[in-house]
Protein backbone atom coordinates (compact mmCIF):
# COMPACT_ATOMS: atom_id res chain seq x y z
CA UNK A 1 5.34 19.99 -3.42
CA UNK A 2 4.92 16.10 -3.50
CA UNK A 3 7.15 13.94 -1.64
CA UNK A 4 8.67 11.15 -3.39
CA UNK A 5 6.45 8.32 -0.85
CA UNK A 6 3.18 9.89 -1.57
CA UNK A 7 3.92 10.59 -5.54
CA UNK A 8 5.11 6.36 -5.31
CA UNK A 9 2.09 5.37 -3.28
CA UNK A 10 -0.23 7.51 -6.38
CA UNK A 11 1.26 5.13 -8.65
CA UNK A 12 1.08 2.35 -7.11
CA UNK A 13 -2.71 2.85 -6.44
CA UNK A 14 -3.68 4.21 -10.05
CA UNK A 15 -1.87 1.06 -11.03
CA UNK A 16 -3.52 -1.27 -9.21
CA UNK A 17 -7.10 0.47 -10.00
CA UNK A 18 -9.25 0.47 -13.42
CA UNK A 19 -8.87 3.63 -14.09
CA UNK A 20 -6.89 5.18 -17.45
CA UNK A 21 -5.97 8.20 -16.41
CA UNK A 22 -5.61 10.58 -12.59
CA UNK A 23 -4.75 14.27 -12.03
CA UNK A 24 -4.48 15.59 -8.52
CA UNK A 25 -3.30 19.42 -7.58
CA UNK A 26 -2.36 20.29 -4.41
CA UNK A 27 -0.53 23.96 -3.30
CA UNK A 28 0.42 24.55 -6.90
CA UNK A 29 1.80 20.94 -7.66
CA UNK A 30 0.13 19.06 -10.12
CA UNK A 31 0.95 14.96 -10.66
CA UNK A 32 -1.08 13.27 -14.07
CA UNK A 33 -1.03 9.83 -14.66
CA UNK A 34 -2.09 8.05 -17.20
CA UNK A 35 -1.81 4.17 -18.02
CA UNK A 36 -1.22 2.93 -21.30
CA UNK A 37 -1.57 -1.06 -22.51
CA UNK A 38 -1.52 -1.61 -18.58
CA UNK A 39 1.78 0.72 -17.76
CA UNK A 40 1.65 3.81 -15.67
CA UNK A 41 3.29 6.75 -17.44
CA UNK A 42 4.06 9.61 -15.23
CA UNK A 43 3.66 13.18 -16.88
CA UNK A 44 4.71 15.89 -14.96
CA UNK A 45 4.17 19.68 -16.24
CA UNK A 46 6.81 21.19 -17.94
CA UNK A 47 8.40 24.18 -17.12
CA UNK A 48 9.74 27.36 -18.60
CA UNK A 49 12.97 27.57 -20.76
CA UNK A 50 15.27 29.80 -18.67
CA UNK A 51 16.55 32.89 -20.76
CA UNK A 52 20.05 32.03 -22.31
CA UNK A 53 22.27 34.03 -20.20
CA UNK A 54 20.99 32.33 -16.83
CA UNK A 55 22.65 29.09 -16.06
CA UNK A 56 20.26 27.18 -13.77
CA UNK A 57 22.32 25.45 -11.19
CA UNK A 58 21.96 21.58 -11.14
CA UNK A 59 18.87 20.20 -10.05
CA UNK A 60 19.69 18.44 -5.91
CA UNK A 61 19.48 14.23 -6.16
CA UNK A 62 16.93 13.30 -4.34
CA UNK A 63 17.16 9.67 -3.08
CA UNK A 64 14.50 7.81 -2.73
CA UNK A 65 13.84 6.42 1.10
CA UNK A 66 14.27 3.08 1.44
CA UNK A 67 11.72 0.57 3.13
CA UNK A 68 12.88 -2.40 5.00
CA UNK A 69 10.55 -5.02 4.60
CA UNK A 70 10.90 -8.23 7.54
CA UNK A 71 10.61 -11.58 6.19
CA UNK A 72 7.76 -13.86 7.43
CA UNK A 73 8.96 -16.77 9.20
CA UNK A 74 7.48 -19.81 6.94
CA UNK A 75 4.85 -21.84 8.10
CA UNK A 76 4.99 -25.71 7.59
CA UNK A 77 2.42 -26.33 5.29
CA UNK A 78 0.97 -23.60 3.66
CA UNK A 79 -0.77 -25.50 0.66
CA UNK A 80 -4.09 -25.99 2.49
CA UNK A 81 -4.13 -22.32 4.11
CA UNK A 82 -6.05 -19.77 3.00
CA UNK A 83 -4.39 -16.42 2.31
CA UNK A 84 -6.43 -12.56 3.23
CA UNK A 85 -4.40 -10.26 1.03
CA UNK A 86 -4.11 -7.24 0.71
CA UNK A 87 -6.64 -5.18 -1.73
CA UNK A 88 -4.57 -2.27 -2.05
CA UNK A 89 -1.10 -0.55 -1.45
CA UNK A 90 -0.91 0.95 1.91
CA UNK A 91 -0.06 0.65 5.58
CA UNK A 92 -0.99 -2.26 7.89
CA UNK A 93 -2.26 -1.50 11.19
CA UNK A 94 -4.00 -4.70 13.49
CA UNK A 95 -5.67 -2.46 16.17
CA UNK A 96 -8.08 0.35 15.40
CA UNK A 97 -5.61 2.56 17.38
CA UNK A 98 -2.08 2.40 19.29
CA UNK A 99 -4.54 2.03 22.61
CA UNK A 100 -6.73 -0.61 21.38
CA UNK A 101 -6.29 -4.52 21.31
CA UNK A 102 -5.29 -5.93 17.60
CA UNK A 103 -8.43 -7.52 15.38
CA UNK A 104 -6.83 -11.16 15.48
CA UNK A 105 -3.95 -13.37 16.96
CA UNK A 106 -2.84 -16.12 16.06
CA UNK A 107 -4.97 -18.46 16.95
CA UNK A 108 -8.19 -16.60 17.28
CA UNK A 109 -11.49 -17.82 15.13
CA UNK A 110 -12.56 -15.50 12.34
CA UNK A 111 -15.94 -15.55 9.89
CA UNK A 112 -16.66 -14.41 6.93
CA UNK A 113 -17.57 -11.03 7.83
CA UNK A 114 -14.61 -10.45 10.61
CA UNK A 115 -12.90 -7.72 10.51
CA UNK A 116 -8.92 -8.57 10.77
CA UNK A 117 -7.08 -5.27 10.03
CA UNK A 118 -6.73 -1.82 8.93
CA UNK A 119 -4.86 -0.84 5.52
CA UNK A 120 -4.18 2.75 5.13
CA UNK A 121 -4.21 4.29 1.92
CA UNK A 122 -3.56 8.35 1.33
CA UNK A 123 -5.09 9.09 4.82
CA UNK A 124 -7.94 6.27 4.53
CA UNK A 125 -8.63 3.75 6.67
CA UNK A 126 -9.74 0.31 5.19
CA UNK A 127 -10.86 -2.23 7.92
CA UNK A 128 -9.92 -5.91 6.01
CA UNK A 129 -12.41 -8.62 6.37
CA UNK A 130 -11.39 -12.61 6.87
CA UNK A 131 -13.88 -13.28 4.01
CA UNK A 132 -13.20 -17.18 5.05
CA UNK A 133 -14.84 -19.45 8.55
CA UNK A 134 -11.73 -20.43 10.06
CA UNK A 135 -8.73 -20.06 12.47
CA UNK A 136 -5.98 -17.37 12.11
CA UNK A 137 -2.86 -19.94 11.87
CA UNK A 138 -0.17 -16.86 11.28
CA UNK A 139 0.20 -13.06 10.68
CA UNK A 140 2.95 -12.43 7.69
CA UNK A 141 3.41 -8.58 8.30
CA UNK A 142 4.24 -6.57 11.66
CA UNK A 143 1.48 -3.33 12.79
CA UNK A 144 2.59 -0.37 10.42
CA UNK A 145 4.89 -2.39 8.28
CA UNK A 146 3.80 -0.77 4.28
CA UNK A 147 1.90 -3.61 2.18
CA UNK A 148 1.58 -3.95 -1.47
CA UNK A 149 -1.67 -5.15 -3.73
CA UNK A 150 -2.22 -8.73 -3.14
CA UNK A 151 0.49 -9.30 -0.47
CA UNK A 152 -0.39 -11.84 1.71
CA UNK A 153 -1.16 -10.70 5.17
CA UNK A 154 -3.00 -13.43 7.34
CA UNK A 155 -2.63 -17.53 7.03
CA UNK A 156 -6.03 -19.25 8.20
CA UNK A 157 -7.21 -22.61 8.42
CA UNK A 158 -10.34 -22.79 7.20
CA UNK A 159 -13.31 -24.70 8.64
């Protein structure tokens, strides 16, 4: 069966994509979405009527687990920064792994083609590039905080 996180994080990723409609099965669950005028409908299957003389016993509340998310602490002027967003819901991670240094700090020079993070997405690994010449002024999210489409992640000054 699905967990709530991963059935959220589908969503969130069909709904951010171009596609119309997505159907995944996994161990006999089976999650199909399907967008329509830009809104993500969920369908899940339906299942069998019970016969009348079984009363099914209520179905257990399942509460959704909630994410804290830290505020960024602002910058002065952020009019002439640039902002590297995210492209896609997931989890931010600066370092290749636990044991390596992170991509950037604050302060560090970047180019166009520098690679600045890692955003993980259903068990892939997106390395983020700085797309922009400049100097990383401030990082807005903490190493394995979750990130939504287009959140900002890094403030530069460009050159």
């Amino acid at each position: 069966m699905f967990k709530v996180q991963e059935i959220r994080e589908i969503i969130k990723l069909v709904d951010a994509s171009s596609i119309d409609e997505f159907v995944y099965e996994a161990d006999g669950a089976k999650v199909k979405l399907k967008k329509k005028n830009g809104v993500t409908e969920v369908v899940a299957p339906k299942k069998e009527a019970a016969p009348a003389a079984v009363v099914p016993a209520p179905a257990p509340v399942v509460e959704a687990p909630k994410v804290e998310v830290a505020p960024a602490a602002p910058v002065a002027d952020t009019a002439e920064l640039h902002k590297i967003t995210s492209p896609m819901v997931g989890t931010f991670y600066q370092s290749p792994n636990p044991d390596s240094p992170a991509y950037v700090k604050v302060g560090d020079k970047v180019g166009d083609e520098s690679i600045v993070c890692i955003v993980e997405a259903m068990k892939l690994f997106n390395e983020i590039e700085a797309e922009i010449k400049g100097e990383i002024v401030e990082i807005l999210v903490k190493d394995g905080q979750l990130v939504e489409y287009g959140q900002p992640l890094f403030l530069v000054k460009a050159e």
